[in-house]
PDB file of N, CA and C in Angstrom:
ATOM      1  N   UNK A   1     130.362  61.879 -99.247  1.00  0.00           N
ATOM      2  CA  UNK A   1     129.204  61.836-100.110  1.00  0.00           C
ATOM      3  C   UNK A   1     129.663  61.986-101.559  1.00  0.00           C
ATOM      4  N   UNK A   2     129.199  61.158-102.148  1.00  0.00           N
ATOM      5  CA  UNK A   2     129.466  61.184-104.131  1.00  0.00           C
ATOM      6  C   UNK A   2     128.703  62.152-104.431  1.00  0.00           C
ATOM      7  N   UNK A   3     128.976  63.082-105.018  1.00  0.00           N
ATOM      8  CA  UNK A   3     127.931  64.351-105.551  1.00  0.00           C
ATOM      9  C   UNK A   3     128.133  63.664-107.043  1.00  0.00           C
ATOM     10  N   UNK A   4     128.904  63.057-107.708  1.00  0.00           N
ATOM     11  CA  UNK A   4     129.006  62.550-109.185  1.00  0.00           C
ATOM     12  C   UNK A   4     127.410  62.358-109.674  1.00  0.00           C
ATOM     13  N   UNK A   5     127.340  63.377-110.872  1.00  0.00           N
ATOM     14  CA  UNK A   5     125.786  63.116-111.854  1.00  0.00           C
ATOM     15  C   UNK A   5     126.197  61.644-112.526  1.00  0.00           C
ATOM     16  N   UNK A   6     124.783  60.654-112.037  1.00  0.00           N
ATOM     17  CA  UNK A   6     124.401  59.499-112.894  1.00  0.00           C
ATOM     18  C   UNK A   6     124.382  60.159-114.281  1.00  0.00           C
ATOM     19  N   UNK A   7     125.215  59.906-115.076  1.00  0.00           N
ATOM     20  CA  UNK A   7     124.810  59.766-116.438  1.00  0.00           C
ATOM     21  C   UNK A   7     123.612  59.079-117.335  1.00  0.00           C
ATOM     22  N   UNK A   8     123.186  58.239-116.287  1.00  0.00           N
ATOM     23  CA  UNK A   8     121.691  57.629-117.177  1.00  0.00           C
ATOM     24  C   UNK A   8     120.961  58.268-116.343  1.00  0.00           C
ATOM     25  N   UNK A   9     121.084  59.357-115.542  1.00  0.00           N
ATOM     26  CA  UNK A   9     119.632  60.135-114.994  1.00  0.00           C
ATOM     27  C   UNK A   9     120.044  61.283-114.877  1.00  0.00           C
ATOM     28  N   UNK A  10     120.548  61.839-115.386  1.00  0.00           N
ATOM     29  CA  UNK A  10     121.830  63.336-115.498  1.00  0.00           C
ATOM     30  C   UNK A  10     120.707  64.103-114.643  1.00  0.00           C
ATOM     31  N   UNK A  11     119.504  64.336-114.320  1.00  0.00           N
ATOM     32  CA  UNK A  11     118.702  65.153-113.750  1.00  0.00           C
ATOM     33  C   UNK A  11     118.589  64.984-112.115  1.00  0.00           C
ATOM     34  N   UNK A  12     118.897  63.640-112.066  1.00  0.00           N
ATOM     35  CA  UNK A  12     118.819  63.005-110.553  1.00  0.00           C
ATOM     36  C   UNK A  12     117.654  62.868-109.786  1.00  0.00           C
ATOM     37  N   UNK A  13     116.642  62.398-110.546  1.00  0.00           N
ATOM     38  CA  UNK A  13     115.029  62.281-110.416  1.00  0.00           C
ATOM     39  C   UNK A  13     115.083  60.959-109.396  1.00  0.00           C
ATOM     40  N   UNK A  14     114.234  61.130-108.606  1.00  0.00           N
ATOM     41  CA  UNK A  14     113.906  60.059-107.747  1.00  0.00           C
ATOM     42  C   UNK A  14     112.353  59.708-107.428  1.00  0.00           C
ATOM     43  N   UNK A  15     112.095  58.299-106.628  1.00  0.00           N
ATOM     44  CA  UNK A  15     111.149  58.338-106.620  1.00  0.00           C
ATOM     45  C   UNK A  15     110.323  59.896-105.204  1.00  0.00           C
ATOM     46  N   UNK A  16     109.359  59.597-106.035  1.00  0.00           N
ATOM     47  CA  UNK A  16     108.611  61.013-105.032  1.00  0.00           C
ATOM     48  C   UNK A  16     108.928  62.273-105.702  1.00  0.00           C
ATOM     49  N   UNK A  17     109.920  62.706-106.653  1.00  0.00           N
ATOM     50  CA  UNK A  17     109.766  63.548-107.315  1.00  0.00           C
ATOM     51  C   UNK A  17     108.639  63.755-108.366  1.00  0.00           C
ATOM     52  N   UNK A  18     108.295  65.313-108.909  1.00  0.00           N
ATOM     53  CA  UNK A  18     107.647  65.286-110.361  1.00  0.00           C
ATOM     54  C   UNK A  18     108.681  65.571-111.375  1.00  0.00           C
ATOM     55  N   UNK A  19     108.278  64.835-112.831  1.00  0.00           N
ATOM     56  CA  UNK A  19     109.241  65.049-113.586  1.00  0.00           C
ATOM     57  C   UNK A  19     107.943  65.489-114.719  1.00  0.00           C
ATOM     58  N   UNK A  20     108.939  65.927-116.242  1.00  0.00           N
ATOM     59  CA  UNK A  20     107.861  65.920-117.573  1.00  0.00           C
ATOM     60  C   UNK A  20     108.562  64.757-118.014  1.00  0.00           C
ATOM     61  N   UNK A  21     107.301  64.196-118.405  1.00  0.00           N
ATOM     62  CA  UNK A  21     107.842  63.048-119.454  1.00  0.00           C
ATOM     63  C   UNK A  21     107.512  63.873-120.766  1.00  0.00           C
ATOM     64  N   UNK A  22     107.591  62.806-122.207  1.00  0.00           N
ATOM     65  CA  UNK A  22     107.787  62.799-123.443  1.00  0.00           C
ATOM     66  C   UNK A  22     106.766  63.663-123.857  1.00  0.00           C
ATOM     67  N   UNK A  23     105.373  63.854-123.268  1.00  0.00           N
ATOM     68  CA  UNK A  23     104.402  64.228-123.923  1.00  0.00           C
ATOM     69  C   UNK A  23     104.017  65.619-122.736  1.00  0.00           C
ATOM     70  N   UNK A  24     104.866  65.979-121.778  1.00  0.00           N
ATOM     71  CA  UNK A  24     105.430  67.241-121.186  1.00  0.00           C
ATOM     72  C   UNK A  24     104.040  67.040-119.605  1.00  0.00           C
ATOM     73  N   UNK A  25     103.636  66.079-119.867  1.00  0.00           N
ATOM     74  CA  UNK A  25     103.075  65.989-118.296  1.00  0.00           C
ATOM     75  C   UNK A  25     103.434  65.894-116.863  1.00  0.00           C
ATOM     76  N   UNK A  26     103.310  66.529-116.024  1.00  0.00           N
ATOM     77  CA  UNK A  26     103.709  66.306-115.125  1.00  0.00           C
ATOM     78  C   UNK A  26     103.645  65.155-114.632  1.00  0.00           C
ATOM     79  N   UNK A  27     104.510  64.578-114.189  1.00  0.00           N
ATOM     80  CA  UNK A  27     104.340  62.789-113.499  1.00  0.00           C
ATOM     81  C   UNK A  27     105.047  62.764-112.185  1.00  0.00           C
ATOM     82  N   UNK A  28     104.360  62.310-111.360  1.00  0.00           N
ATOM     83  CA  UNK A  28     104.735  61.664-109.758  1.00  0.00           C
ATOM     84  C   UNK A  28     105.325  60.517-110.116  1.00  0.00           C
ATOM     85  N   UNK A  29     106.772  60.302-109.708  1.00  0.00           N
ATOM     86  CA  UNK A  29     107.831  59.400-110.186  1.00  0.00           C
ATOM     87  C   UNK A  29     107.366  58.190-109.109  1.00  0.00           C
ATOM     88  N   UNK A  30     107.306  57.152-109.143  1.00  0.00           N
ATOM     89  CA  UNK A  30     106.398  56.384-108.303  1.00  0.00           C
ATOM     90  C   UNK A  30     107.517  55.088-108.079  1.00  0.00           C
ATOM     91  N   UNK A  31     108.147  54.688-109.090  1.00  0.00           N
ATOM     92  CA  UNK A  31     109.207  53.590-109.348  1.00  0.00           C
ATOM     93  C   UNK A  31     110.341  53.947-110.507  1.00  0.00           C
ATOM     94  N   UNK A  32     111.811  53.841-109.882  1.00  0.00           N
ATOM     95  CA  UNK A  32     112.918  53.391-110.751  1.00  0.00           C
ATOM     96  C   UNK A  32     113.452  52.151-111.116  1.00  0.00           C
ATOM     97  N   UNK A  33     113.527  51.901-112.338  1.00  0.00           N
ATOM     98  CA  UNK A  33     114.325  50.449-113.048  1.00  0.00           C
ATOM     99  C   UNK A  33     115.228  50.901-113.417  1.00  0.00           C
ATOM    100  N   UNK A  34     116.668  50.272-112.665  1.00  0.00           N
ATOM    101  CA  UNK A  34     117.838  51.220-113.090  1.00  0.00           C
ATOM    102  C   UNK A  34     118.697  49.669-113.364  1.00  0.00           C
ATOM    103  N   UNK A  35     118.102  48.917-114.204  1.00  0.00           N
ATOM    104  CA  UNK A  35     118.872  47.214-114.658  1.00  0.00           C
ATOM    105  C   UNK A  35     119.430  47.923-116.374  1.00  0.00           C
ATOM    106  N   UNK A  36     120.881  48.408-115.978  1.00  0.00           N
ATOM    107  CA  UNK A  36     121.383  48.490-117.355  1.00  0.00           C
ATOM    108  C   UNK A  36     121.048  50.292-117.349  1.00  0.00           C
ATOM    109  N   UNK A  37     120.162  50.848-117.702  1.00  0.00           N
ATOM    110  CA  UNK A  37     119.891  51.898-117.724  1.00  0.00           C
ATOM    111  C   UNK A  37     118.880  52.179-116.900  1.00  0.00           C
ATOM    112  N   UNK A  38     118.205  53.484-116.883  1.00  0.00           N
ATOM    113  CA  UNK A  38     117.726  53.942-115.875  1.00  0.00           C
ATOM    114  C   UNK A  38     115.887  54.508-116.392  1.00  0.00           C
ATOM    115  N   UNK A  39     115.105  54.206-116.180  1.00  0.00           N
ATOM    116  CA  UNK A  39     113.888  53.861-116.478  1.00  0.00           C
ATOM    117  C   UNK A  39     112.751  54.356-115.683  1.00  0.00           C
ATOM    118  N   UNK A  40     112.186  55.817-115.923  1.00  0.00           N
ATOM    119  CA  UNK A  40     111.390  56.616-114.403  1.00  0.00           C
ATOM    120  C   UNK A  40     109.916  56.308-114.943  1.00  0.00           C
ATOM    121  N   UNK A  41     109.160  55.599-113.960  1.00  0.00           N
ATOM    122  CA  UNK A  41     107.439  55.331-114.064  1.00  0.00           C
ATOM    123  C   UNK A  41     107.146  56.042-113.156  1.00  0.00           C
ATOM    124  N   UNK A  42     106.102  56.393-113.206  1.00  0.00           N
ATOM    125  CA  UNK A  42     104.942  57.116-112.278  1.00  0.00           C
ATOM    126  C   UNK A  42     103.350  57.390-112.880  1.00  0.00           C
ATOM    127  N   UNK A  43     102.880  58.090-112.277  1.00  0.00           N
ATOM    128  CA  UNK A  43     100.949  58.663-112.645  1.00  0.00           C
ATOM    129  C   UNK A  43     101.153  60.462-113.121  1.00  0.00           C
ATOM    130  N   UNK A  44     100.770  60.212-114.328  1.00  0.00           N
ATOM    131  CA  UNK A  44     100.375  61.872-114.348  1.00  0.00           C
ATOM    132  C   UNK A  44      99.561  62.489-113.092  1.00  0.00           C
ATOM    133  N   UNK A  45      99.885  63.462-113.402  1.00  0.00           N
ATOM    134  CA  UNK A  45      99.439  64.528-112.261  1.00  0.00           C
ATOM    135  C   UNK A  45      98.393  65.450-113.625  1.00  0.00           C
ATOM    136  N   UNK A  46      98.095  64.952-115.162  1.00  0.00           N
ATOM    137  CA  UNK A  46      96.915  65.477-115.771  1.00  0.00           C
ATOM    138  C   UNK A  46      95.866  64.866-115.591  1.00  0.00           C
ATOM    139  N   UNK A  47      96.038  63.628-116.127  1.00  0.00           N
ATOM    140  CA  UNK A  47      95.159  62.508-116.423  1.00  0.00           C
ATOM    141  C   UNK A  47      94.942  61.346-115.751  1.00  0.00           C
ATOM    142  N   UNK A  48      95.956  60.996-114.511  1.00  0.00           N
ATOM    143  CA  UNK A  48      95.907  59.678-114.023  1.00  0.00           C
ATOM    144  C   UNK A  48      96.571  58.972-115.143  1.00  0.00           C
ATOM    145  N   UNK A  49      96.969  58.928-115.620  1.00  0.00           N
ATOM    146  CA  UNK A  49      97.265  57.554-116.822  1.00  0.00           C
ATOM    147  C   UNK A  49      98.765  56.743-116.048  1.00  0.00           C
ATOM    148  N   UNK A  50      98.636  55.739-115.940  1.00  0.00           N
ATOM    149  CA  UNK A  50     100.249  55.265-115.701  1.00  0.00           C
ATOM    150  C   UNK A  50     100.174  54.025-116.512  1.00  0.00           C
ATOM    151  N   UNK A  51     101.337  53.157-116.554  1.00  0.00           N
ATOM    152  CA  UNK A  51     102.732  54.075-116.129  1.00  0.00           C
ATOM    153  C   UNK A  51     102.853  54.510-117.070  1.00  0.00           C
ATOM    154  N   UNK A  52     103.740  56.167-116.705  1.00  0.00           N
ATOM    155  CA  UNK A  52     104.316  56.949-117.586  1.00  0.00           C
ATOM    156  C   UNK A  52     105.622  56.967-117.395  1.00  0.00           C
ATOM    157  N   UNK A  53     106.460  56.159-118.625  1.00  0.00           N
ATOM    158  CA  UNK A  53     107.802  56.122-118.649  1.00  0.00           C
ATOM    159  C   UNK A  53     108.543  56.782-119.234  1.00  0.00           C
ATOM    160  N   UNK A  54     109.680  57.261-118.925  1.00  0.00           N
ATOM    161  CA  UNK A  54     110.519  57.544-119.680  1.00  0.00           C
ATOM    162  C   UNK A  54     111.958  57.224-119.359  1.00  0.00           C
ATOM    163  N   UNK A  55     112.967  57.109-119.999  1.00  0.00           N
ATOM    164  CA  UNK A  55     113.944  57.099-120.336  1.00  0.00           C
ATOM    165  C   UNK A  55     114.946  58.061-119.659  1.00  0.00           C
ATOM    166  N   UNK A  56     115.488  57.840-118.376  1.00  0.00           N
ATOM    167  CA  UNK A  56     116.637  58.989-117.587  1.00  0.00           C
ATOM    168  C   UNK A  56     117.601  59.375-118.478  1.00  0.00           C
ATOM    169  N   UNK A  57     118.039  59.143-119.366  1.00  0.00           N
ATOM    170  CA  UNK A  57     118.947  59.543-119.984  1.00  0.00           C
ATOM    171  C   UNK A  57     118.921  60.159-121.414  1.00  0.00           C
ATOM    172  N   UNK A  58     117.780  59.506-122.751  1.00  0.00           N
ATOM    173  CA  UNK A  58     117.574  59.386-123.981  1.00  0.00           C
ATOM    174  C   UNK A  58     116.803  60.739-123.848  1.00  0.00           C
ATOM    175  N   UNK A  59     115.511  60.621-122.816  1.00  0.00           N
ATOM    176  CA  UNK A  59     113.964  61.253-122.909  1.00  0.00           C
ATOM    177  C   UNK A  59     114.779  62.436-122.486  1.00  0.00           C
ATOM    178  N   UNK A  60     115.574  63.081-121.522  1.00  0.00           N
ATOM    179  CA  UNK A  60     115.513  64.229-121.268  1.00  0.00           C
ATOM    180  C   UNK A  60     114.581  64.618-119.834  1.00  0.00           C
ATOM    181  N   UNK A  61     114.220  64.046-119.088  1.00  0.00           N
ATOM    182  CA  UNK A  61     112.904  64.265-118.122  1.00  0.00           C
ATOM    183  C   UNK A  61     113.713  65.107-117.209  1.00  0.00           C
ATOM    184  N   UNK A  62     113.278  66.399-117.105  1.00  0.00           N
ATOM    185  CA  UNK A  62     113.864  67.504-115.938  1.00  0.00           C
ATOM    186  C   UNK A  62     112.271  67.622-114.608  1.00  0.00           C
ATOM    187  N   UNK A  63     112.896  67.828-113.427  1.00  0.00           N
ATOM    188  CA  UNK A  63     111.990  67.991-112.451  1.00  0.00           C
ATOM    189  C   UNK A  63     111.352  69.075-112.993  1.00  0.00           C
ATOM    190  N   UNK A  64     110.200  68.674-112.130  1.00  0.00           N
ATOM    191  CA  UNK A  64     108.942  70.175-111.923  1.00  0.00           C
ATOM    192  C   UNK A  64     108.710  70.425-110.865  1.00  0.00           C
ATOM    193  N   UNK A  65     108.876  71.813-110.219  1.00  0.00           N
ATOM    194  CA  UNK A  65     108.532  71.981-108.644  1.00  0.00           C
ATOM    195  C   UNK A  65     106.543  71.749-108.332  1.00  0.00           C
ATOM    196  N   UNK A  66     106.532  71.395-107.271  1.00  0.00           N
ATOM    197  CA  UNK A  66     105.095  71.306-107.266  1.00  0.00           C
ATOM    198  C   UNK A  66     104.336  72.384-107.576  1.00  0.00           C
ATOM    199  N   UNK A  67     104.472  73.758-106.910  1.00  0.00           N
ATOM    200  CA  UNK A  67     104.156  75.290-107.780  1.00  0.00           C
ATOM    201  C   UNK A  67     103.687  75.403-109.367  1.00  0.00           C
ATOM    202  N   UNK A  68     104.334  74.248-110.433  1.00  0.00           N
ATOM    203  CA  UNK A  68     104.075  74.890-111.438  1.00  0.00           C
ATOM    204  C   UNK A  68     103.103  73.585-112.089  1.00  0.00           C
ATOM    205  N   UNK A  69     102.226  72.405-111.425  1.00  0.00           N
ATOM    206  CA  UNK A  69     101.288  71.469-111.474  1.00  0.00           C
ATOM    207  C   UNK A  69     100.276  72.412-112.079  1.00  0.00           C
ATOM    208  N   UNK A  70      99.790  72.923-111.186  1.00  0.00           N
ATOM    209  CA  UNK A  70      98.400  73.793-110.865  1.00  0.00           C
ATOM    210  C   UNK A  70      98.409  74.430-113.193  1.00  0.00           C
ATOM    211  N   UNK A  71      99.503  75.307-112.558  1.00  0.00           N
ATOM    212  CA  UNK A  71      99.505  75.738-114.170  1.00  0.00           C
ATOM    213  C   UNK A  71      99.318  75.574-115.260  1.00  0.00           C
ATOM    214  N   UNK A  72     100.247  74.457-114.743  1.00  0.00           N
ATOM    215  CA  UNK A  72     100.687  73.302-116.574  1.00  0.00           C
ATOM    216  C   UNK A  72      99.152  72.968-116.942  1.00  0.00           C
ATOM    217  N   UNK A  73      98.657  72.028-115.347  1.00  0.00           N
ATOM    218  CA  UNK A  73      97.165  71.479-115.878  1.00  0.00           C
ATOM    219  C   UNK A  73      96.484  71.881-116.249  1.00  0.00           C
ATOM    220  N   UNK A  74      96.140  73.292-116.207  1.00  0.00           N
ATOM    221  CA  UNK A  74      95.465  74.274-116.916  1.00  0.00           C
ATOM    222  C   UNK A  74      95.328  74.750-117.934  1.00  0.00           C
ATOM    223  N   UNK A  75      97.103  75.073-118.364  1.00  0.00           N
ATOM    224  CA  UNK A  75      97.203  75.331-119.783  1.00  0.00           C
ATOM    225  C   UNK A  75      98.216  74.213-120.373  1.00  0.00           C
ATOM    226  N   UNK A  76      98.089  72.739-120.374  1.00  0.00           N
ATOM    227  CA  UNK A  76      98.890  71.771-120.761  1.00  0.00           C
ATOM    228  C   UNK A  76      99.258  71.857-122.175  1.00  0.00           C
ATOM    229  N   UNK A  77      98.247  72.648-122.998  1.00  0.00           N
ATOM    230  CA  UNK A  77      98.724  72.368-124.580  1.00  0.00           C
ATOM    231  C   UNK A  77      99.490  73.889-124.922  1.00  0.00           C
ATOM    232  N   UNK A  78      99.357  74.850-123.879  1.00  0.00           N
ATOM    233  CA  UNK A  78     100.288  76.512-123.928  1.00  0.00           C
ATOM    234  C   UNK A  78     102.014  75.540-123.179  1.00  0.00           C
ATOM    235  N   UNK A  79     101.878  75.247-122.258  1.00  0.00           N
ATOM    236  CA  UNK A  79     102.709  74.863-121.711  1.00  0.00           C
ATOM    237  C   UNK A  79     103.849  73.719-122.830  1.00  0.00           C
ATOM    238  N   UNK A  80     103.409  72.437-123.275  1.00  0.00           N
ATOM    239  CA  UNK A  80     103.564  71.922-123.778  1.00  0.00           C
ATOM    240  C   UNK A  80     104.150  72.725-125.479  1.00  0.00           C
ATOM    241  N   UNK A  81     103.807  73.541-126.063  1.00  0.00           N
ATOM    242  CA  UNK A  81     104.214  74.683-127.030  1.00  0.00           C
ATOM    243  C   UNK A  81     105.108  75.612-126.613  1.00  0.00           C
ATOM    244  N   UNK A  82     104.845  75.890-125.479  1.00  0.00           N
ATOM    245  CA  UNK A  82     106.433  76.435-124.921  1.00  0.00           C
ATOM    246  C   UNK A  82     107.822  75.644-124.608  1.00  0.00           C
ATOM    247  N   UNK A  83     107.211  74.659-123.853  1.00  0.00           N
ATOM    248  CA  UNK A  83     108.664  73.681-123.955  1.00  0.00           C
ATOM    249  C   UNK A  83     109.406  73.097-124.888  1.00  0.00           C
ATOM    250  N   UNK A  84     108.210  72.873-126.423  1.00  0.00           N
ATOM    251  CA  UNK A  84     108.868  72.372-127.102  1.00  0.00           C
ATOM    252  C   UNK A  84     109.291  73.431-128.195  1.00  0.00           C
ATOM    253  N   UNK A  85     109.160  74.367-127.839  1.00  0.00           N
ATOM    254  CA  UNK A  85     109.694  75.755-128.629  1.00  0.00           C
ATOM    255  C   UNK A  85     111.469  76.207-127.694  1.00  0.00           C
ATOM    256  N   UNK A  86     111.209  75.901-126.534  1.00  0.00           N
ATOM    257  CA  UNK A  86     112.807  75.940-125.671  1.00  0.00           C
ATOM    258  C   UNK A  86     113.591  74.515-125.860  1.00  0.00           C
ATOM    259  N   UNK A  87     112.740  73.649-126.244  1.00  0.00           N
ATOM    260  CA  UNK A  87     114.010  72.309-126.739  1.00  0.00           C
ATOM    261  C   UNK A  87     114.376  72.134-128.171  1.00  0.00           C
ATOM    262  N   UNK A  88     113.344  73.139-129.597  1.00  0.00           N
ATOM    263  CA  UNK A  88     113.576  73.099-130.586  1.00  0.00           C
ATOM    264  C   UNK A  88     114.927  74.566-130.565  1.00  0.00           C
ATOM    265  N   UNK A  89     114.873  75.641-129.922  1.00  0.00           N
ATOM    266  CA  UNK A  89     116.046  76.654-130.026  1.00  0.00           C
ATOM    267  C   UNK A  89     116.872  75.716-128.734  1.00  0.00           C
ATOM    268  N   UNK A  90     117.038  74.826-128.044  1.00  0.00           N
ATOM    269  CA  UNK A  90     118.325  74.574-127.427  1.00  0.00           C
ATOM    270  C   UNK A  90     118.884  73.627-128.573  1.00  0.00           C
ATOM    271  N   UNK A  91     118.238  73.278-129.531  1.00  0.00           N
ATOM    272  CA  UNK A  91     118.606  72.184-130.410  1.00  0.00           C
ATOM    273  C   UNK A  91     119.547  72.616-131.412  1.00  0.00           C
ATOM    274  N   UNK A  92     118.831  74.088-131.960  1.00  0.00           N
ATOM    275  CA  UNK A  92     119.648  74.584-132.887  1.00  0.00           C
ATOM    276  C   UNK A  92     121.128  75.381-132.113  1.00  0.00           C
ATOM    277  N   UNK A  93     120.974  75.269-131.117  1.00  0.00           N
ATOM    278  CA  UNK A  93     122.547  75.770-130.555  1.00  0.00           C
ATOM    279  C   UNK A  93     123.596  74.870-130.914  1.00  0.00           C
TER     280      UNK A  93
END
């Protein structure tokens, strides 16, 4: 078995996983386009909206266990201010 991390999906998101995309929603990964680079669509799990794409490699998209859906949707704009308060101090490292 290759355990080697894809570099264009360093997270190793697949379909059927949840990931955050760009705007920190939870998304049900639904389809990969991996022509050249690697490209994750799916449906929010806030709003329904699809597709929600992002970028496996550029965007940053880390899984979300199903446990923390319920939450986020609740407090999406607390949630969303926290994450981007832990990617603005991983930045300045």
């Amino acid at each position: 078995m290759n355990d080697a991390i894809d570099q264009r999906n360093p997270a190793g998101i697949r379909v059927g996983d949840i990931y955050e995309d760009c705007s920190f929603h939870p998304v049900l990964c639904t389809e990969i386009d991996d022509d050249g680079g690697v490209v994750l669509s799916g449906i929010s799990l806030i709003d329904g909206s699809f597709p929600r794409s992002c970028d496996g490699q550029h965007c940053g998209p880390i899984r979300i266990p199903v446990e923390e859906v319920m939450p986020i949707k609740r407090d999406l704009e607390g949630y969303a201010r926290r994450r981007k308060a832990e990617l603005d101090a991983a930045d300045s490292i």
